[in-house]
C-alpha atoms as a PDB file:
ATOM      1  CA  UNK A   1      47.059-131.787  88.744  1.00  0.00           C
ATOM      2  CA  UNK A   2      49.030-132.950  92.046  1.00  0.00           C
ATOM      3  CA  UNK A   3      51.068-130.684  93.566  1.00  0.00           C
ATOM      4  CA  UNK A   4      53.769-133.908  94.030  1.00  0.00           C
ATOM      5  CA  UNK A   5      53.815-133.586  90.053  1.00  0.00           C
ATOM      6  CA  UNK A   6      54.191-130.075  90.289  1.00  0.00           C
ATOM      7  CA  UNK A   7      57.455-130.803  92.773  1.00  0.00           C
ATOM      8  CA  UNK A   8      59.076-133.782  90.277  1.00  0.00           C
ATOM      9  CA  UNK A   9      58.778-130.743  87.073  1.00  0.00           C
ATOM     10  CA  UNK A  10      60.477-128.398  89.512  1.00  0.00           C
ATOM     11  CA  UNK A  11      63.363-130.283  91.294  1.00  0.00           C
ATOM     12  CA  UNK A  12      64.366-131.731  88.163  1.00  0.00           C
ATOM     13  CA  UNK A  13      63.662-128.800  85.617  1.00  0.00           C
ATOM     14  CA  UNK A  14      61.047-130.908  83.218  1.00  0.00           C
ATOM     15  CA  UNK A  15      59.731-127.444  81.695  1.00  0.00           C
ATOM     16  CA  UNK A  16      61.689-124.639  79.281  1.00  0.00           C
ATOM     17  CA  UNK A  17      63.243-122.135  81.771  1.00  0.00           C
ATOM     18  CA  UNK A  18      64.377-119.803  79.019  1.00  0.00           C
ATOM     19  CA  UNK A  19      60.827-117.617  79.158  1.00  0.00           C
ATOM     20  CA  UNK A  20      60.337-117.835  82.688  1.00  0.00           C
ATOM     21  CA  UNK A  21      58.804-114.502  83.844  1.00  0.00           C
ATOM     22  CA  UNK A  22      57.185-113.076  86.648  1.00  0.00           C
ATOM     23  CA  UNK A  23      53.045-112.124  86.357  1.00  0.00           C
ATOM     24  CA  UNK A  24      54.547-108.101  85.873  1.00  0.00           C
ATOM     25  CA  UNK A  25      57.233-109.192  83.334  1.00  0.00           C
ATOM     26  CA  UNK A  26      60.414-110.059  85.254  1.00  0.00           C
ATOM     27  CA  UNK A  27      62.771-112.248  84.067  1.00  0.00           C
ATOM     28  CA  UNK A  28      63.310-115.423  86.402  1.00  0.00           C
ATOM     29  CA  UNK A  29      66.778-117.098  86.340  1.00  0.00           C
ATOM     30  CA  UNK A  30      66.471-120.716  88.692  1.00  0.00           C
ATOM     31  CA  UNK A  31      70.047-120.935  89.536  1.00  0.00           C
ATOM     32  CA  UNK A  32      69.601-123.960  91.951  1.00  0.00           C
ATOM     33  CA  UNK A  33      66.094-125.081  92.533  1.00  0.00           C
ATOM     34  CA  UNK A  34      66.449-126.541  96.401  1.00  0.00           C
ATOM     35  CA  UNK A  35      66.665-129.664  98.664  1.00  0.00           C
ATOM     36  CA  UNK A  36      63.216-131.326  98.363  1.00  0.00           C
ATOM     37  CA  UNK A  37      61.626-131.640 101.779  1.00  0.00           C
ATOM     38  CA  UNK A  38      59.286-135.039 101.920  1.00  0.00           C
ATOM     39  CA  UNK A  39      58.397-133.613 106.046  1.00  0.00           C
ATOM     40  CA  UNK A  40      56.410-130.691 106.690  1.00  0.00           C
ATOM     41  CA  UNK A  41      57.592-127.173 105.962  1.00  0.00           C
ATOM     42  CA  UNK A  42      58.763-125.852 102.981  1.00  0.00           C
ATOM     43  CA  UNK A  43      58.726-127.443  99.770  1.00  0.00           C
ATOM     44  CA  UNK A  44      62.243-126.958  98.908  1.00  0.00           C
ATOM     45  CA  UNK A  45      64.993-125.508 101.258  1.00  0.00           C
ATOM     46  CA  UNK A  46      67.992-123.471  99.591  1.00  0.00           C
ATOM     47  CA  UNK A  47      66.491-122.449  96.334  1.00  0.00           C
ATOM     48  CA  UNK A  48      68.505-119.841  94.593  1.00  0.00           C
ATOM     49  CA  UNK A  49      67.220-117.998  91.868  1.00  0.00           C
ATOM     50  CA  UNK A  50      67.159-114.127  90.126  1.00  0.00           C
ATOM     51  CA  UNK A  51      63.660-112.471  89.898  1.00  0.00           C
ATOM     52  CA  UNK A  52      64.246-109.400  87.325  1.00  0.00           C
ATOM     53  CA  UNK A  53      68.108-109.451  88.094  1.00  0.00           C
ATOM     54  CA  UNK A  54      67.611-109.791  91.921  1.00  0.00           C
ATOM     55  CA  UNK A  55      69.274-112.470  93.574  1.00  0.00           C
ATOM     56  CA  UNK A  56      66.823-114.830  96.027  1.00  0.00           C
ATOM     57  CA  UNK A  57      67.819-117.876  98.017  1.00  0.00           C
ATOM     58  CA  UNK A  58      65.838-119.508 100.890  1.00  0.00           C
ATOM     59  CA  UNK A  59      62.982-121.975 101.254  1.00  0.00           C
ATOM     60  CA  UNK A  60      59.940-122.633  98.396  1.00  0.00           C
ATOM     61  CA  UNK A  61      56.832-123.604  98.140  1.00  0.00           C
ATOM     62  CA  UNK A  62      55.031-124.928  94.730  1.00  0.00           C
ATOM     63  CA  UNK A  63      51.428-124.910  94.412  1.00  0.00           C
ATOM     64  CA  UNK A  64      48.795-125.419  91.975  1.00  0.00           C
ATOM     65  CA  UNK A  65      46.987-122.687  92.376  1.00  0.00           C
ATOM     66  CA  UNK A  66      47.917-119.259  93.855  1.00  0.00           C
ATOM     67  CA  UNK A  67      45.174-119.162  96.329  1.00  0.00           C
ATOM     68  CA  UNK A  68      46.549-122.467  98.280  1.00  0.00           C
ATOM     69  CA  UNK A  69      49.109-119.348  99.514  1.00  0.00           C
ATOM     70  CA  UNK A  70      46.328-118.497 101.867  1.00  0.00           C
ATOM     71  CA  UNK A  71      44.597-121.611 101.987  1.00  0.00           C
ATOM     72  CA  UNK A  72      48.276-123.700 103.672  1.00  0.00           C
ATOM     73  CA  UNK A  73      48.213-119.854 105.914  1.00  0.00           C
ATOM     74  CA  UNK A  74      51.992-119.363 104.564  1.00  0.00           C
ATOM     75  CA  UNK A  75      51.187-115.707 104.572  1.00  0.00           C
ATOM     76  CA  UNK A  76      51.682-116.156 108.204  1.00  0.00           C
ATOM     77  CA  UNK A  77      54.703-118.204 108.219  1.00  0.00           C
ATOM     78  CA  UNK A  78      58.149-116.399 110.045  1.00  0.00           C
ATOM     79  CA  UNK A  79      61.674-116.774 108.846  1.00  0.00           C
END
């Protein structure tokens, strides 16, 4: 699977949010799933979403698998 398919399902909510938990449990709410970004950076700027009743907004990345985290070195990525 492409990760540009991955983006398309995201921005434009192609999947069932009503289950959508975390790997622990927590719910997931996507209030507003971004800005797509086409340049480099982030995925998606302004995402907004609840994780187990705790509001989140900022930038998102989508990947296919978890270990691209490390592989694109966002674990070193600043604010």
């Amino acid at each position: 699977m492409k990760e540009e398919f991955l983006h398309y399902l995201w921005l434009h909510k192609k999947f069932s949010s009503d289950l959508l938990t975390t790997s622990d449990g927590l719910g997931i709410e996507i209030i507003r799933t971004g800005t797509h970004n086409l340049n480099s950076g982030p995925d998606f700027f302004n995402a907004q979403l609840t994780i187990g009743g705790q509001f989140w907004a900022g930038t998102l990345e989508v990947h296919c698998k978890s270990s691209d985290w490390y592989a694109h070195h966002h674990e070193t990525d600043t604010a």
